[in-house]
Protein backbone atom coordinates (compact mmCIF):
# COMPACT_ATOMS: atom_id res chain seq x y z
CA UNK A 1 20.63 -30.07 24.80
CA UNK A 2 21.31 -32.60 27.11
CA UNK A 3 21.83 -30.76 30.43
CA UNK A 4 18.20 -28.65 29.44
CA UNK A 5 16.38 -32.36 29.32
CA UNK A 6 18.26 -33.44 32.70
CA UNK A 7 17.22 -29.93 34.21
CA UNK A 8 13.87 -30.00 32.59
CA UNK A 9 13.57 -34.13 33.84
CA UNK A 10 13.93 -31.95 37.80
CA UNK A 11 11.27 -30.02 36.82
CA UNK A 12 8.96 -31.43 35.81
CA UNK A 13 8.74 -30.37 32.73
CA UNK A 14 7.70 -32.25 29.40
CA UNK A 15 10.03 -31.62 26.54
CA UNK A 16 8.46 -31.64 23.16
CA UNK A 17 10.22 -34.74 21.20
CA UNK A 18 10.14 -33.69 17.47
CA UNK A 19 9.30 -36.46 15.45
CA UNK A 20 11.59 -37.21 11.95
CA UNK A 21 10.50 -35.83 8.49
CA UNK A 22 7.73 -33.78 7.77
CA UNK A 23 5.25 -33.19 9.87
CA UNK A 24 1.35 -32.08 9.69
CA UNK A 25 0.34 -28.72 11.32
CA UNK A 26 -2.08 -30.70 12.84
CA UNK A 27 0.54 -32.89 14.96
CA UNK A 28 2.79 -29.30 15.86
CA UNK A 29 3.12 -28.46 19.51
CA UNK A 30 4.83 -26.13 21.33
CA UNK A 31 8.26 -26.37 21.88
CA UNK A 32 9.32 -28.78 18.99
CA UNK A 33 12.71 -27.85 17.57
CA UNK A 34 14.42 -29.08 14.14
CA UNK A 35 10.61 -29.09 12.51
CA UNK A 36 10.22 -29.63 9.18
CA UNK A 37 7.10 -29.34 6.93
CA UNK A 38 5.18 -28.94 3.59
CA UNK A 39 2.81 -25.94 3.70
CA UNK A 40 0.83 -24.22 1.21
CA UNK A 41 0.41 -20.45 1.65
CA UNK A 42 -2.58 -18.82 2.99
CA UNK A 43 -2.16 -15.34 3.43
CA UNK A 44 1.19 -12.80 3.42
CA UNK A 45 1.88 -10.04 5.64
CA UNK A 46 3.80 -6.86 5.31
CA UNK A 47 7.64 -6.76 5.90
CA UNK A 48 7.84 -4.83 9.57
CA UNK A 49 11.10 -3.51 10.98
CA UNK A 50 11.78 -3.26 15.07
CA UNK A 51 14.42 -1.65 17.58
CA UNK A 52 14.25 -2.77 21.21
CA UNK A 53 16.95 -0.37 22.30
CA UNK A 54 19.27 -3.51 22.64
CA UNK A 55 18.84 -5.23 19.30
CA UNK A 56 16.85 -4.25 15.90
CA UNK A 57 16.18 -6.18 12.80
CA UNK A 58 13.07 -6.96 10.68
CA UNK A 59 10.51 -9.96 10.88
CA UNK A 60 7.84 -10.83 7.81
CA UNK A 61 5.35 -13.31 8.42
CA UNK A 62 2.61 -15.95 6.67
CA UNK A 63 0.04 -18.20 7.61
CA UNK A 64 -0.01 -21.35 5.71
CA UNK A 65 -1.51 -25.03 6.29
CA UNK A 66 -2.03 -28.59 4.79
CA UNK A 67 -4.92 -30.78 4.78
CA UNK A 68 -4.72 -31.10 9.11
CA UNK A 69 -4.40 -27.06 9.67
CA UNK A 70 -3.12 -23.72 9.32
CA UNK A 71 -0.27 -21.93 11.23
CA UNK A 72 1.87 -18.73 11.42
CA UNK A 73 5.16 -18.87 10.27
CA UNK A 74 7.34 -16.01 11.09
CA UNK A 75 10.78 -15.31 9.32
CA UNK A 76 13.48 -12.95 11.24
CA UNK A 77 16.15 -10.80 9.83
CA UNK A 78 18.35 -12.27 6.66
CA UNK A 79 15.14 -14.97 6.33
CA UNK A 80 13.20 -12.11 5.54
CA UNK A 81 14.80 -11.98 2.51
CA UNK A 82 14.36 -15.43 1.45
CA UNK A 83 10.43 -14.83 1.07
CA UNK A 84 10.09 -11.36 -0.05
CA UNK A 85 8.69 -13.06 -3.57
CA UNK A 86 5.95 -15.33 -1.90
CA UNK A 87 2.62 -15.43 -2.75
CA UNK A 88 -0.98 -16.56 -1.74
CA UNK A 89 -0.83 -20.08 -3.11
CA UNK A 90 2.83 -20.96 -3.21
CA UNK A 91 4.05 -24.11 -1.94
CA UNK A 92 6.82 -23.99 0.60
CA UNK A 93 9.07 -26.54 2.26
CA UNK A 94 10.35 -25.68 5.81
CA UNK A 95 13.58 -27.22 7.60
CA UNK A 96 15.24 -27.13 10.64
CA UNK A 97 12.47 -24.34 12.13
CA UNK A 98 11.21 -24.60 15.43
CA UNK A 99 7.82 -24.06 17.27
CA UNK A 100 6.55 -21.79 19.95
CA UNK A 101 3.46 -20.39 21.38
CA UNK A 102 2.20 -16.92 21.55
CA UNK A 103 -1.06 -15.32 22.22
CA UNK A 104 -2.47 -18.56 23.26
CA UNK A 105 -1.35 -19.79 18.90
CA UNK A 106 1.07 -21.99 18.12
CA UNK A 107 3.44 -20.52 15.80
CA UNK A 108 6.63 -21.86 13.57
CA UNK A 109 9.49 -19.83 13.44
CA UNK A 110 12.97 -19.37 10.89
CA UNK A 111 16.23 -18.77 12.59
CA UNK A 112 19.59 -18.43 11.25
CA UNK A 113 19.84 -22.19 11.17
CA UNK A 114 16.41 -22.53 9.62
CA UNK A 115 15.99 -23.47 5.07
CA UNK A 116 12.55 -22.52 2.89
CA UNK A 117 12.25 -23.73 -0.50
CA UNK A 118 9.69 -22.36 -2.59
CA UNK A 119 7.66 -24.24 -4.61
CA UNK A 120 10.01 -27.16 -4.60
CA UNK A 121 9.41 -29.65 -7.99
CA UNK A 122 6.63 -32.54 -7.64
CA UNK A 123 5.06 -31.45 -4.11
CA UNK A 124 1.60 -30.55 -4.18
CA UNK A 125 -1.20 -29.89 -1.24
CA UNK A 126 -4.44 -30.48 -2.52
CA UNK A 127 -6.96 -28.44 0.26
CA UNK A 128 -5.95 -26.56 3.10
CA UNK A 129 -7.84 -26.68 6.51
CA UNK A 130 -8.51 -23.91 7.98
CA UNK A 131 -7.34 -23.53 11.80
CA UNK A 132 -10.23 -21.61 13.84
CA UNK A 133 -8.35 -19.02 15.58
CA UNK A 134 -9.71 -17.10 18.43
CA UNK A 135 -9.61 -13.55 18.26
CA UNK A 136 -10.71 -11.24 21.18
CA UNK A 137 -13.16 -8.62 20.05
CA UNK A 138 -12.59 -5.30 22.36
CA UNK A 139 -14.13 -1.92 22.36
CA UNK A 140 -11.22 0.56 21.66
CA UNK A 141 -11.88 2.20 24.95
CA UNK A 142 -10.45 -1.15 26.42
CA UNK A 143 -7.81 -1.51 24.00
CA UNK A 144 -4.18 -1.73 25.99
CA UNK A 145 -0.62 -1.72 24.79
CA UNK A 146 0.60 -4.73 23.02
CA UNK A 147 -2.74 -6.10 22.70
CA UNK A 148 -2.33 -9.12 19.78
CA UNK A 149 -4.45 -10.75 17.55
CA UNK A 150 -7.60 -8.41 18.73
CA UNK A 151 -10.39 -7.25 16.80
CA UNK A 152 -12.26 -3.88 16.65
CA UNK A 153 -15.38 -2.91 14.33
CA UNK A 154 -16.23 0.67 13.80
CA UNK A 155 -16.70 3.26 11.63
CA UNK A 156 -13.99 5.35 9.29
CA UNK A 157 -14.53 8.93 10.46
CA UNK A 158 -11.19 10.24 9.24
CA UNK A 159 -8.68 8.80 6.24
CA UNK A 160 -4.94 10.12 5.49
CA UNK A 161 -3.42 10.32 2.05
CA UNK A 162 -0.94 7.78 1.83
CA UNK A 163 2.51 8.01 2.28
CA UNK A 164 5.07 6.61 -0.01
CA UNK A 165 8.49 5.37 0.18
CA UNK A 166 10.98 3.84 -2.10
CA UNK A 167 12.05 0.18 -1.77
CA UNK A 168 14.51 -2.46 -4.35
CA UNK A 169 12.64 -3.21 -6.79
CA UNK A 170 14.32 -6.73 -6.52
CA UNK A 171 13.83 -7.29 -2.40
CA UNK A 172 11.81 -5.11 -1.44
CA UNK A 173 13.89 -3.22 1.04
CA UNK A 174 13.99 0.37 2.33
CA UNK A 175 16.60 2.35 0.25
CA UNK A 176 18.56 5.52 0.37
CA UNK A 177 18.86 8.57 -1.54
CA UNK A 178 22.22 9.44 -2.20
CA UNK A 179 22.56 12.07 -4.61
CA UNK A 180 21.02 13.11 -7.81
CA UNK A 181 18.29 10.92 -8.18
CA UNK A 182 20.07 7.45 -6.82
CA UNK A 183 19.13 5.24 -4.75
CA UNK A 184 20.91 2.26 -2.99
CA UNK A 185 19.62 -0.90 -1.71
CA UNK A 186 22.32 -2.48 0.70
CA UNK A 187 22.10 -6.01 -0.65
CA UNK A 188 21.81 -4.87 -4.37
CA UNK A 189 23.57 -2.01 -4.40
CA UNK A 190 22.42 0.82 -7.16
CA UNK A 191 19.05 -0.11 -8.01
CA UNK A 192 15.84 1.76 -9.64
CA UNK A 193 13.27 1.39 -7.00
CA UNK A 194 9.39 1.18 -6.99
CA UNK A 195 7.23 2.34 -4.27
CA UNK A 196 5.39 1.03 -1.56
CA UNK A 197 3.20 2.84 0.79
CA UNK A 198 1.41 2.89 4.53
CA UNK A 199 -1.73 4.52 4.89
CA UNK A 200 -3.73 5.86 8.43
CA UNK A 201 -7.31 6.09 9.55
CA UNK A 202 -8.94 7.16 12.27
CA UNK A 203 -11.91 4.36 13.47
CA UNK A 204 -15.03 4.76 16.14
CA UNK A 205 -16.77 2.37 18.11
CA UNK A 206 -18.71 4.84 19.88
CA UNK A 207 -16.90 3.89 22.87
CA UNK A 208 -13.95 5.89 21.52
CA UNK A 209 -11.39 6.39 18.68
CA UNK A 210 -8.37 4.81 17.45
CA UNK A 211 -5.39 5.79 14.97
CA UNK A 212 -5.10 2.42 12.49
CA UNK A 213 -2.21 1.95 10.51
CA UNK A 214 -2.39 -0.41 7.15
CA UNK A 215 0.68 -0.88 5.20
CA UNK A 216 0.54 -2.19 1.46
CA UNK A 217 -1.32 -4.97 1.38
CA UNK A 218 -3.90 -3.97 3.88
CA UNK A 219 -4.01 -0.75 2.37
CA UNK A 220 -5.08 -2.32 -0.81
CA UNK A 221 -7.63 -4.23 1.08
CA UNK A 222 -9.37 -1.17 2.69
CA UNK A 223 -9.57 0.98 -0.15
CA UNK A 224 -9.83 -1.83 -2.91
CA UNK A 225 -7.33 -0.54 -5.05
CA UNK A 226 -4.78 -1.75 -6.53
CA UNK A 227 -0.71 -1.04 -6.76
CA UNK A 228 -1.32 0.42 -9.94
CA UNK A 229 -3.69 2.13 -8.11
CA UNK A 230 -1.82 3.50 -5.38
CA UNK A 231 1.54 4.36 -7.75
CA UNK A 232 -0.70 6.76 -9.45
CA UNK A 233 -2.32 8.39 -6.87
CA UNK A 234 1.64 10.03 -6.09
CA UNK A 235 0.32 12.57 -8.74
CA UNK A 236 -3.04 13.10 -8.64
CA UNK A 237 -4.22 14.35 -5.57
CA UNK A 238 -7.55 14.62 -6.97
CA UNK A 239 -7.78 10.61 -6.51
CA UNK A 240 -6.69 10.50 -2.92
CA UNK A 241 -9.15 13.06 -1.88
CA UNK A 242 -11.47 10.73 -3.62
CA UNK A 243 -10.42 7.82 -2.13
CA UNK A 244 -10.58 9.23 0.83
CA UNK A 245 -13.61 10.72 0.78
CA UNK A 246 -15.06 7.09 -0.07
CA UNK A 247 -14.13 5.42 3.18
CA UNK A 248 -15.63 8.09 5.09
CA UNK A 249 -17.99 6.21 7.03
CA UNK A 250 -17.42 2.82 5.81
CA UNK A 251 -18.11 0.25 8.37
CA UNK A 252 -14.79 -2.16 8.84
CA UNK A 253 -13.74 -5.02 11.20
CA UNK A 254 -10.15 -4.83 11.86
CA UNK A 255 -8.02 -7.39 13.13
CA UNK A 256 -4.56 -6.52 14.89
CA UNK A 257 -2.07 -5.32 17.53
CA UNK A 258 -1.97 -2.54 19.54
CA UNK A 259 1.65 -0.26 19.64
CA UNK A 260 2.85 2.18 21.48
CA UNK A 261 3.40 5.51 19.64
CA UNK A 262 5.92 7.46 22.01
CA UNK A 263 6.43 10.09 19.78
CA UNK A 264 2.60 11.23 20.52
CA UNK A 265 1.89 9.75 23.60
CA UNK A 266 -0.90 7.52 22.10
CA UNK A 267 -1.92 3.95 21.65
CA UNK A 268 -2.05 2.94 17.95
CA UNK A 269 -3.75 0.00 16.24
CA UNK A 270 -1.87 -1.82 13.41
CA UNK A 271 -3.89 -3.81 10.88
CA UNK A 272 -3.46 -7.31 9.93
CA UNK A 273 -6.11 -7.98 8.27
CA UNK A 274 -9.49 -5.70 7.40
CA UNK A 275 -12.92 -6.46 6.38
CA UNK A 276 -15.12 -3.78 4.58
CA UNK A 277 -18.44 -4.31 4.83
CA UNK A 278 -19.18 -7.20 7.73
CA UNK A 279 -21.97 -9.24 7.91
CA UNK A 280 -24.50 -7.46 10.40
CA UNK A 281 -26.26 -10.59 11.15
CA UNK A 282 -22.90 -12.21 12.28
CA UNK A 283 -21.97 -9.30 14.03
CA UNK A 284 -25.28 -8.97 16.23
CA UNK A 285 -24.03 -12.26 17.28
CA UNK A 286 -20.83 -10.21 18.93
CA UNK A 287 -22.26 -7.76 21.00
């Protein structure tokens, strides 16, 4: 750590000083290193897995703030695990993580090193402000490969049923068949798992047409339904094509990142978050 401030010092360059004990969102910068900090959570995001060709794991992130600001916090790999329970609401305190910007945001992130306590006894947040972030509206026709925190609004002109897969009922973690109706989960070994489930549309702008992907808990926010919902609808095909037929044409804003999909040669769009039924008078505003 030394040597990088004495090369930094030649530089130039202004390393971040991280200040002791917790500190505010609104005091976070770039760069810091051994933050800690009291947030209350905002919003939770689905559990995504990744292979670069040279490493693979799995990342799960949350936005969360106190009374100075919101940020993203983004857990890698055997974190992951740590939060698979947490919940809009819950109270989390955050050691030893460190700070970074992407996308023009500031973002907090959990390494090996890094310890989140939920809901710890006697700390409390009373009111949350919320951090304006700028999003980059973009007709899909001008929608490029990893494209991040962009938003589209168009028109459902195509819906997929959705598809299921089993998970650990106590994680949340893919698990595998392996004989005769069992299934193990590799941290919990024989387990009876519950499903969860990733669903595809097809949205217009008029400028052209995009594949979106929303896994569970975008899912549920597109269609409105619930788990209970969505567990039943494995048997009753009946309800999907009802479901289904219901977003055709429903007007949605999408917010997101745009993958790759080299298996078809096509650019994909992958929901964060989705809004049915925008406000046309904010929307004017837009175009």
């Amino acid at each position: 750590e030394g040597a990088a401030h004495i090369v930094a010092n030649e530089l130039g360059i202004v390393i971040a000083e991280t200040p002791a004990g917790k500190i505010p969102v609104g005091k976070m910068v770039s760069g810091m290193r051994s933050v800690q900090a009291l947030l209350k959570v905002q919003r939770v995001f689905d559990e995504r897995s990744f292979d670069t060709g040279v490493r693979n794991g799995k990342v799960k992130s949350f936005v969360a703030g106190d009374e100075t600001g919101t940020i993203r916090v983004v857990a890698w790999n055997d974190q992951v695990d740590k939060i698979q329970t947490l919940k809009e609401g819950d109270i989390v305190l955050i050691d030893n993580a460190y700070t970074k910007e992407n996308n023009n945001q500031k973002e907090m992130h959990l390494n090996d090193k890094s310890k989140i306590e939920l809901n710890p006894p006697g700390e409390t947040i009373s009111s949350v402000k919320a951090t304006v972030q700028q999003r980059l509206r973009k007709k899909i026709e001008a929608l490029q490969e990893n494209d991040a925190n962009v938003e589209v609004l168009g028109t459902i002109v195509q819906a997929f049923e959705p598809r299921y897969f089993e998970v650990c009922s106590f994680c949340n973690k893919r698990v595998r068949l392996v004989g005769d109706g069992e299934f193990i989960c590799e941290a919990h070994g024989k387990v009876a798992p519950k499903y969860s489930y990733v669903m595809n549309a097809v949205i217009d702008d008029g400028s052209n047409t995009i594949r979106t992907v929303f896994f569970k808990n975008q899912a549920e926010n597109l269609t409105g339904k619930s788990e209970t919902d969505f567990v039943s609808m494995r048997e009753r095909t009946d309800l999907v094509e009802s479901m289904k037929n219901e977003l055709l044409g429903e007007i949605v804003k999408v917010v997101g990142r745009v993958n790759k999909n080299t298996v078809f040669n096509r650019l994909e769009f992958v929901s964060q978050l989705v809004f049915r039924n925008p406000n046309p008078d904010e929307e004017i505003k837009q175009e």
